[in-house]
C-alpha atoms as a PDB file:
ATOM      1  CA  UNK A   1      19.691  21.417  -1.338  1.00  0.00           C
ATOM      2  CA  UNK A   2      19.001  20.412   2.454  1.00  0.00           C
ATOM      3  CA  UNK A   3      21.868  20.577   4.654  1.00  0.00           C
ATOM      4  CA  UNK A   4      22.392  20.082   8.671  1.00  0.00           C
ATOM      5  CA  UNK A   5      24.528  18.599  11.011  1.00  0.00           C
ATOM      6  CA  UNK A   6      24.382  15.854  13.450  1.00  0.00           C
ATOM      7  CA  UNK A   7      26.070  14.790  16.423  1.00  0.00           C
ATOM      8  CA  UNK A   8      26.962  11.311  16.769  1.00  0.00           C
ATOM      9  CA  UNK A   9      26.436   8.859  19.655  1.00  0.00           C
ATOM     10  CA  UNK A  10      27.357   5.453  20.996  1.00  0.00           C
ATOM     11  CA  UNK A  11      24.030   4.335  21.774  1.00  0.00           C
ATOM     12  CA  UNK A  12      23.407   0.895  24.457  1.00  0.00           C
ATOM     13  CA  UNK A  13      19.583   0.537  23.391  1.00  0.00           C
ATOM     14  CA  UNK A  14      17.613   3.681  23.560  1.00  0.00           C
ATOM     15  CA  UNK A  15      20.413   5.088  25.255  1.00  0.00           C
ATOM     16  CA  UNK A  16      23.063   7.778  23.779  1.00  0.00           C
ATOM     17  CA  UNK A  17      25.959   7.012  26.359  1.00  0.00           C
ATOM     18  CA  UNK A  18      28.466   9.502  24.727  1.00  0.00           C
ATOM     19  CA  UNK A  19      29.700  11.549  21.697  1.00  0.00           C
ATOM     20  CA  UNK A  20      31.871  10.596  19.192  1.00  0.00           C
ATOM     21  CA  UNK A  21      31.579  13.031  16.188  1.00  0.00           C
ATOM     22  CA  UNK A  22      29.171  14.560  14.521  1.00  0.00           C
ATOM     23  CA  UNK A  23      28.451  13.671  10.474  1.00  0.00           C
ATOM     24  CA  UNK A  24      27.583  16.636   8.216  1.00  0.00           C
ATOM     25  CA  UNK A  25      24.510  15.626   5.171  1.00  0.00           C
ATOM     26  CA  UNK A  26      23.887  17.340   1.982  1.00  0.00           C
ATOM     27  CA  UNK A  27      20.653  16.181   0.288  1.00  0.00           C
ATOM     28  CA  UNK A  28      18.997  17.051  -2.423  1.00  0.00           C
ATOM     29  CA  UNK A  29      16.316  15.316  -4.476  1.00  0.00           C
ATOM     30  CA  UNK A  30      18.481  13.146  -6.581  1.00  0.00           C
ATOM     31  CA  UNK A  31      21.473  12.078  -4.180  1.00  0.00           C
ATOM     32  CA  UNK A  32      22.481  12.533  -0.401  1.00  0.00           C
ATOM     33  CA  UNK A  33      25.982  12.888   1.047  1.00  0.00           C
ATOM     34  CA  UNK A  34      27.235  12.073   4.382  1.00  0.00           C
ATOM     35  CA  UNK A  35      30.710  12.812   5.912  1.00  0.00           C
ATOM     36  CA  UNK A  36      31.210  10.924   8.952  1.00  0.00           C
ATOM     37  CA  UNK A  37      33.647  12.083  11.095  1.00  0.00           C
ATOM     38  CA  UNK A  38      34.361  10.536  14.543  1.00  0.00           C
ATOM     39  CA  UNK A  39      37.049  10.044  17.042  1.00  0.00           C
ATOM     40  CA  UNK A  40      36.903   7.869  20.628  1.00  0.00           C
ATOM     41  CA  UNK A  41      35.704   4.558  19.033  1.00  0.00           C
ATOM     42  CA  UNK A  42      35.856   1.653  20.938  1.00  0.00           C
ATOM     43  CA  UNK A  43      39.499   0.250  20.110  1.00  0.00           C
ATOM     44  CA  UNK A  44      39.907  -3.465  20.595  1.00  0.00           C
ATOM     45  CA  UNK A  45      42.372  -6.112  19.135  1.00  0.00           C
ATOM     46  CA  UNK A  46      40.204  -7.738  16.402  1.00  0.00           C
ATOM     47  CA  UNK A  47      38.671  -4.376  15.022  1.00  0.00           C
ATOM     48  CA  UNK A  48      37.553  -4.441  11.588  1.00  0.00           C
ATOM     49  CA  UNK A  49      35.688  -1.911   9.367  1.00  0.00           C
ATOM     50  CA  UNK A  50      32.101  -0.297  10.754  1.00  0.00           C
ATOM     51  CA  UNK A  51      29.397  -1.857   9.224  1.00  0.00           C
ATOM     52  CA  UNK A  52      26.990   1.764   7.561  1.00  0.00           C
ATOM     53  CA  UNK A  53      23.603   1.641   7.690  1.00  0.00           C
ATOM     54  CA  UNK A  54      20.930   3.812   6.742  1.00  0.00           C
ATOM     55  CA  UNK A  55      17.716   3.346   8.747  1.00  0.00           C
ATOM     56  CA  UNK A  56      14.034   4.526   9.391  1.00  0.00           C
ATOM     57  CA  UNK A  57      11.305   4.169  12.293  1.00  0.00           C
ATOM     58  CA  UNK A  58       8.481   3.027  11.950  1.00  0.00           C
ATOM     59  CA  UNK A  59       6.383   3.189  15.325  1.00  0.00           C
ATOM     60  CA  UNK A  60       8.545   1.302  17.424  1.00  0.00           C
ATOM     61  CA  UNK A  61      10.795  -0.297  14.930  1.00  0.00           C
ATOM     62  CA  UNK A  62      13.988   0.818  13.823  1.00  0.00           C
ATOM     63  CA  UNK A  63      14.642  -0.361  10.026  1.00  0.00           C
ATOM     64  CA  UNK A  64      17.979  -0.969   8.189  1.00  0.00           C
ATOM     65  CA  UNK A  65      19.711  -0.589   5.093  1.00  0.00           C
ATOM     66  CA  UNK A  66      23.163  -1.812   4.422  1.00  0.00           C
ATOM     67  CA  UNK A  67      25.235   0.285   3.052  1.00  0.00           C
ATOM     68  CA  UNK A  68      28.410  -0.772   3.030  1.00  0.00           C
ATOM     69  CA  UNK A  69      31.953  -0.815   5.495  1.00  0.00           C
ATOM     70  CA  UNK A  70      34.044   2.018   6.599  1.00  0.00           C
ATOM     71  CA  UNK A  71      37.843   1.883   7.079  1.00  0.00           C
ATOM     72  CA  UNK A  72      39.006   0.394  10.394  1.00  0.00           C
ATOM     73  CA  UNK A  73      38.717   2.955  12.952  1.00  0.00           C
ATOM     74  CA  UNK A  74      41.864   5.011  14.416  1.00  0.00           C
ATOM     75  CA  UNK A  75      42.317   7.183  16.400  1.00  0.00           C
ATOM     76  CA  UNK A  76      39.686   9.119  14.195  1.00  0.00           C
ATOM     77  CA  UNK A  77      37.587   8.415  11.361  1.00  0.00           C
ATOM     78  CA  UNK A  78      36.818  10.384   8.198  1.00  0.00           C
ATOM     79  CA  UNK A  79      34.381   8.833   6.226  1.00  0.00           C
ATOM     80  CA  UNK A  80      31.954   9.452   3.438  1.00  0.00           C
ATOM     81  CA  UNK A  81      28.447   7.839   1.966  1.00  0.00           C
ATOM     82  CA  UNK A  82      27.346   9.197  -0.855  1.00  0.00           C
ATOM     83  CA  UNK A  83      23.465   7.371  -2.061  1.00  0.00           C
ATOM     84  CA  UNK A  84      20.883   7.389  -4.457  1.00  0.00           C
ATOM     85  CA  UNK A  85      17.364   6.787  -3.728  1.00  0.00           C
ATOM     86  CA  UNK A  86      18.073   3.479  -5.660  1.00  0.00           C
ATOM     87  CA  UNK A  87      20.639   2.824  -3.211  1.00  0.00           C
ATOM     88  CA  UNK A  88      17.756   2.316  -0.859  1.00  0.00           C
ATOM     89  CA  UNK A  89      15.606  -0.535  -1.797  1.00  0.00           C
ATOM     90  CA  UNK A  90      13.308   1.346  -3.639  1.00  0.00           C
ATOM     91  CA  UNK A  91      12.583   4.827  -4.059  1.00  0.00           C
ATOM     92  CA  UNK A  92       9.516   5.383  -1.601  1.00  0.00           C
ATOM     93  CA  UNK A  93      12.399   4.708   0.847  1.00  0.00           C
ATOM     94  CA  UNK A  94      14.261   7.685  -0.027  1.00  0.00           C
ATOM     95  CA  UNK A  95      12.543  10.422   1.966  1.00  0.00           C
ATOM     96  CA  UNK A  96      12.240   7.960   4.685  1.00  0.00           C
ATOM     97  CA  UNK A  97      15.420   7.864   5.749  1.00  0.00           C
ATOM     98  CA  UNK A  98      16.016   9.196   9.481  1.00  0.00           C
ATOM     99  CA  UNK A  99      19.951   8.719   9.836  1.00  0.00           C
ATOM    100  CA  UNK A 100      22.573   6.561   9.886  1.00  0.00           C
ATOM    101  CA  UNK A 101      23.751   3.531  12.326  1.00  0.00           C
ATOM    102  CA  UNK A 102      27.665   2.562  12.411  1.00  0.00           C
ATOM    103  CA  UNK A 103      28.045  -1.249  14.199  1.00  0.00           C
ATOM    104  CA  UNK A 104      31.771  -2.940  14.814  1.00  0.00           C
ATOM    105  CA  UNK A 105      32.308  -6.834  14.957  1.00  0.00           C
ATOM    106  CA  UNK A 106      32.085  -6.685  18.747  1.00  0.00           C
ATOM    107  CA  UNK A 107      28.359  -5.515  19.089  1.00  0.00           C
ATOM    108  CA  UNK A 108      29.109  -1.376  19.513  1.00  0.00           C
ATOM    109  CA  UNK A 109      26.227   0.943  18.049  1.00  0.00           C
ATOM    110  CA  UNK A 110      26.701   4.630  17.307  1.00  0.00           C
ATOM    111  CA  UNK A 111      24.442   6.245  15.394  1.00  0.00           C
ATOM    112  CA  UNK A 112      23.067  10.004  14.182  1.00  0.00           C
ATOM    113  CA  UNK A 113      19.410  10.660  14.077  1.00  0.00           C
ATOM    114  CA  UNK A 114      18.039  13.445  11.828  1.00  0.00           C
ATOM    115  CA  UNK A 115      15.063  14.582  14.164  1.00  0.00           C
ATOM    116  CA  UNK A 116      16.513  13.680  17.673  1.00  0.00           C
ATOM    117  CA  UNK A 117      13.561  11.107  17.523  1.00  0.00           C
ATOM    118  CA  UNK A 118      13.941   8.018  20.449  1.00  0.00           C
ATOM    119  CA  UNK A 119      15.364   5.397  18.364  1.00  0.00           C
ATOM    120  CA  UNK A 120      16.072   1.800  19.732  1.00  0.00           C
ATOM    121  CA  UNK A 121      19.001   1.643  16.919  1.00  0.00           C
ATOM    122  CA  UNK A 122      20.344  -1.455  18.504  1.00  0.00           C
ATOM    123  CA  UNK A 123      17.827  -3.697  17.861  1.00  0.00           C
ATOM    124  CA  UNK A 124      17.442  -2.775  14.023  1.00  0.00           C
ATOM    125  CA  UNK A 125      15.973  -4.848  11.469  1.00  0.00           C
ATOM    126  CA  UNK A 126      16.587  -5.120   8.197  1.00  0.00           C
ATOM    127  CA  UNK A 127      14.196  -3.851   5.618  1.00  0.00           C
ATOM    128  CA  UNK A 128      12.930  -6.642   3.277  1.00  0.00           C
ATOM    129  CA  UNK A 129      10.570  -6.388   0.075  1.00  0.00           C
ATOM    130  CA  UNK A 130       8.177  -8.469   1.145  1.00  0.00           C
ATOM    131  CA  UNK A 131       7.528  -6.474   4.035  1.00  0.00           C
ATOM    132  CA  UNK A 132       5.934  -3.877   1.389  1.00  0.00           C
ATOM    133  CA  UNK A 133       3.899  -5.790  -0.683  1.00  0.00           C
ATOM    134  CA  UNK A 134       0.634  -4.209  -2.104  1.00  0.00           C
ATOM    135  CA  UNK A 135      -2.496  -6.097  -1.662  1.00  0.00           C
ATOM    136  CA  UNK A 136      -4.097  -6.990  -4.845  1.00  0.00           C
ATOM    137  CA  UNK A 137      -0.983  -8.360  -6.469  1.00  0.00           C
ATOM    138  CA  UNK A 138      -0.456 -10.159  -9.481  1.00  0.00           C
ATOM    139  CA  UNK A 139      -0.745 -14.133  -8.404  1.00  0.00           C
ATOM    140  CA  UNK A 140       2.607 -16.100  -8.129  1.00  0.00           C
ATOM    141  CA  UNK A 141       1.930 -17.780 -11.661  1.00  0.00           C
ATOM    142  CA  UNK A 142       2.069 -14.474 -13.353  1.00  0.00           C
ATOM    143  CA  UNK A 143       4.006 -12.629 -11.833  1.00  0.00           C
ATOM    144  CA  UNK A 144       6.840 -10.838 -14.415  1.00  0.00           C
ATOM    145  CA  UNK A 145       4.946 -12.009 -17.203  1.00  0.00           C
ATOM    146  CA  UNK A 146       4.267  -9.414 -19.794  1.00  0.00           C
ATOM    147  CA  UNK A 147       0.912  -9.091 -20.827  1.00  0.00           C
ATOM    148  CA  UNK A 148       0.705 -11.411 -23.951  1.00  0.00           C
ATOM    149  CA  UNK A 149       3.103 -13.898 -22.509  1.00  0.00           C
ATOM    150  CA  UNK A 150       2.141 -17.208 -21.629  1.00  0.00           C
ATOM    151  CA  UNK A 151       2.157 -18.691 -18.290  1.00  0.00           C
ATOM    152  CA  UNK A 152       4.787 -21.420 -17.348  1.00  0.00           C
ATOM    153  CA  UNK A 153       2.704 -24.184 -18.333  1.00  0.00           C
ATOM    154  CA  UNK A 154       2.086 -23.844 -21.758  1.00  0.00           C
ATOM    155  CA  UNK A 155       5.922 -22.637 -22.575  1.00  0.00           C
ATOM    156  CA  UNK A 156       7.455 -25.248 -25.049  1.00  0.00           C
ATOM    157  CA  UNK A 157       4.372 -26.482 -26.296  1.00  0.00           C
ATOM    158  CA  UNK A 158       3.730 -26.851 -29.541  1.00  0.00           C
ATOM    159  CA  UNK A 159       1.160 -23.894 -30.514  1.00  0.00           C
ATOM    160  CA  UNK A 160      -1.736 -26.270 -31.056  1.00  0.00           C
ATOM    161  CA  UNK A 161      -0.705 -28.491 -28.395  1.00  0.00           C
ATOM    162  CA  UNK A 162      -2.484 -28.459 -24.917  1.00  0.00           C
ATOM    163  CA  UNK A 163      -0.641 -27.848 -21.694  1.00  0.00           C
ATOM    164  CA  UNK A 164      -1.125 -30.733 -18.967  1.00  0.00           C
ATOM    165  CA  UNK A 165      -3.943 -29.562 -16.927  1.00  0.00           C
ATOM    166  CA  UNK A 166      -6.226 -30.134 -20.285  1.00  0.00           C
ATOM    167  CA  UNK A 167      -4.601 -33.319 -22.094  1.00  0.00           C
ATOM    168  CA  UNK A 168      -6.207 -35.410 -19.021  1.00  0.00           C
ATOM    169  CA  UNK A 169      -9.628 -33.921 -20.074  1.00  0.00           C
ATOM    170  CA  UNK A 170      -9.306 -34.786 -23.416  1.00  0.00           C
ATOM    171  CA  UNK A 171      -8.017 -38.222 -22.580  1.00  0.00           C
ATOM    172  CA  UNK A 172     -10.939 -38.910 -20.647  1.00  0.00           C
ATOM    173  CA  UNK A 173     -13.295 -37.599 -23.452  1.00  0.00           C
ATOM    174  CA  UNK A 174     -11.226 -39.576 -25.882  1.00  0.00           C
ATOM    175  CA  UNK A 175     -11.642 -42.540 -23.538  1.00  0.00           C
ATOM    176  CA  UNK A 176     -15.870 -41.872 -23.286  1.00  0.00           C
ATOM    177  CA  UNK A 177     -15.743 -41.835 -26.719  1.00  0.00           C
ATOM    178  CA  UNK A 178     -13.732 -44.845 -27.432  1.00  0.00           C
ATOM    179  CA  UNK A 179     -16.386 -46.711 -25.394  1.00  0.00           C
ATOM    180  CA  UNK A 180     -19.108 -45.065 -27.300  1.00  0.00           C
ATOM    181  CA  UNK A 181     -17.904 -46.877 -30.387  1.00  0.00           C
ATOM    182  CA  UNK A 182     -17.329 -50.219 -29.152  1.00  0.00           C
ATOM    183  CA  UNK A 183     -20.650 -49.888 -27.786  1.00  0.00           C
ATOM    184  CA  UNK A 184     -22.072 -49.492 -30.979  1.00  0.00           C
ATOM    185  CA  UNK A 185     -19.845 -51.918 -33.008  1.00  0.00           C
ATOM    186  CA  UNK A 186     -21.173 -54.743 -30.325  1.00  0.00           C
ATOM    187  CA  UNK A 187     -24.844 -53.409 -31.265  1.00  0.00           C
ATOM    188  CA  UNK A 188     -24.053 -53.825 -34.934  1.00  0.00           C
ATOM    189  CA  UNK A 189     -22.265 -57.322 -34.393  1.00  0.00           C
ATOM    190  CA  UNK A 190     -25.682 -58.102 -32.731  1.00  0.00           C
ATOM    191  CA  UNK A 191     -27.884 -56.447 -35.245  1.00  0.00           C
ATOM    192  CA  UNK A 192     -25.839 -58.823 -37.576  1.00  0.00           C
ATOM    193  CA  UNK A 193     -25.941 -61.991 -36.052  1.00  0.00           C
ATOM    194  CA  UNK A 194     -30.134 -60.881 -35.258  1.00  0.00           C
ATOM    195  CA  UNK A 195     -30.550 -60.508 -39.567  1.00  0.00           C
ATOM    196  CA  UNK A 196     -28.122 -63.563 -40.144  1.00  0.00           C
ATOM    197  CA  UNK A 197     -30.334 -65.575 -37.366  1.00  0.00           C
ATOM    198  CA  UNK A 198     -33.341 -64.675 -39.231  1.00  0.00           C
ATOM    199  CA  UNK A 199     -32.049 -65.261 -42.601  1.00  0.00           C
ATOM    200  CA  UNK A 200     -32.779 -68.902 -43.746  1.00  0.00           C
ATOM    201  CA  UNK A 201     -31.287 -70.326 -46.887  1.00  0.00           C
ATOM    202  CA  UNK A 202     -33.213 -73.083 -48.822  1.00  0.00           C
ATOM    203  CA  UNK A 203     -31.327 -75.945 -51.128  1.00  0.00           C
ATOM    204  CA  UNK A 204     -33.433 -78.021 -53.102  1.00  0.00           C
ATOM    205  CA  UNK A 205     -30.928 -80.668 -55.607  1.00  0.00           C
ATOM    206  CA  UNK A 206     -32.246 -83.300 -56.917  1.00  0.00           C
ATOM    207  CA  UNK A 207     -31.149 -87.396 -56.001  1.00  0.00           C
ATOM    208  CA  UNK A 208     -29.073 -89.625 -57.881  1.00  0.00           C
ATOM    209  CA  UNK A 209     -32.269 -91.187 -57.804  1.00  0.00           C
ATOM    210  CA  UNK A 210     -34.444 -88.359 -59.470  1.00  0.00           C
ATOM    211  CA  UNK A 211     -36.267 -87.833 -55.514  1.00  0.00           C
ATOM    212  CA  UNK A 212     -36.187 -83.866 -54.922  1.00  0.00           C
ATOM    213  CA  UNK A 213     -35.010 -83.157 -51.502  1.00  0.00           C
ATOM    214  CA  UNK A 214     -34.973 -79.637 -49.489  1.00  0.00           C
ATOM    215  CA  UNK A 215     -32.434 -78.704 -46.900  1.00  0.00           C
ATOM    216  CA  UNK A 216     -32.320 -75.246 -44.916  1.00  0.00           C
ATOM    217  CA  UNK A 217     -29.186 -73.719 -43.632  1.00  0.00           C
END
């Protein structure tokens, strides 16, 4: 179990202008707990909850986790996170984390660092997924597909049944081939009309008036 205390600052940029508390953290390896406690927050007429983030740095970038609201201030606050390292995108962000950042409706930043580091809390971003990706990943079209599972476009076909990007192949094949046989049905018609043409059929009758007479079809 890791535990330590912080003091807690208003900050305007990279600036701590003043104290306000301190917060108290108990860590271990499975969960961390922070108890916030303050006192001199900026009191105005439309104050709300702090918004609680956890945040890391990263060269010269300061990046936030939500975490969730506190009470609306009074004249002190007593406040407590408790987190998982689930609670923190993903679990390679767990040991990362470098303190916490309290913001009010009005644009007010007071934060706690762990290791007194130069933070420029108020210009935080937020930590995305994306920004993590690992090179050499999975294409889009099979990505969350298990490892027999078929990609999207062959889902609802029938198991012998081709998916789009083949039934044009086959319809041009079937198309070649339909020309192939009308091809050869026109070479047969000719071959027929060629034997018929050279075919000759020879009628010999005989005359009412006993002459014998010939005629070829």
């Amino acid at each position: 179990m890791r535990r330590f205390i912080r003091y807690l600052y208003e900050y305007e940029q990279e600036k701590k202008m003043r104290n306000v508390g301190f917060v108290k953290v108990e860590q271990d390896v499975d969960q961390c707990v922070i108890h916030v406690h303050g006192k001199g927050f900026r009191m105005e007429e439309n104050a709300q909850g702090l918004r609680v983030y956890l945040f890391w740095n990263t060269e010269d970038k300061c990046i936030g986790i939500p975490q969730g609201v506190t009470e609306v201030p009074g004249p002190a606050v007593n406040w407590q996170l408790c987190y998982t390292p689930e609670d923190v995108g993903k679990k390679e962000n767990y040991d990362l984390v470098n303190g916490i950042i309290l913001k009010d409706v009005n644009g007010h930043w007071y934060a706690a660092v762990w290791n007194d580091d130069v933070v420029n809390v108020c210009r935080m971003e937020m930590w995305k997924m994306e920004e993590d990706s690992v090179q050499g990943e999975e294409p889009e079209c099979k990505k969350g597909l298990a490892q027999d599972e078929e990609p999207e476009c062959k889902k609802g076909l029938a198991q012998d049944e081709e998916p789009e990007c083949k039934k044009e192949t086959l319809q041009d094949e079937e198309s070649e081939s339909g020309k192939l046989e009308d091809d050869l049905e026109k070479e047969a018609c000719l071959g027929v009309k060629s034997a018929r043409s050279s075919v000759k059929i020879w009628c010999v009758f005989r005359g009412v008036n006993g002459d014998m007479q010939i005629i070829v079809f």
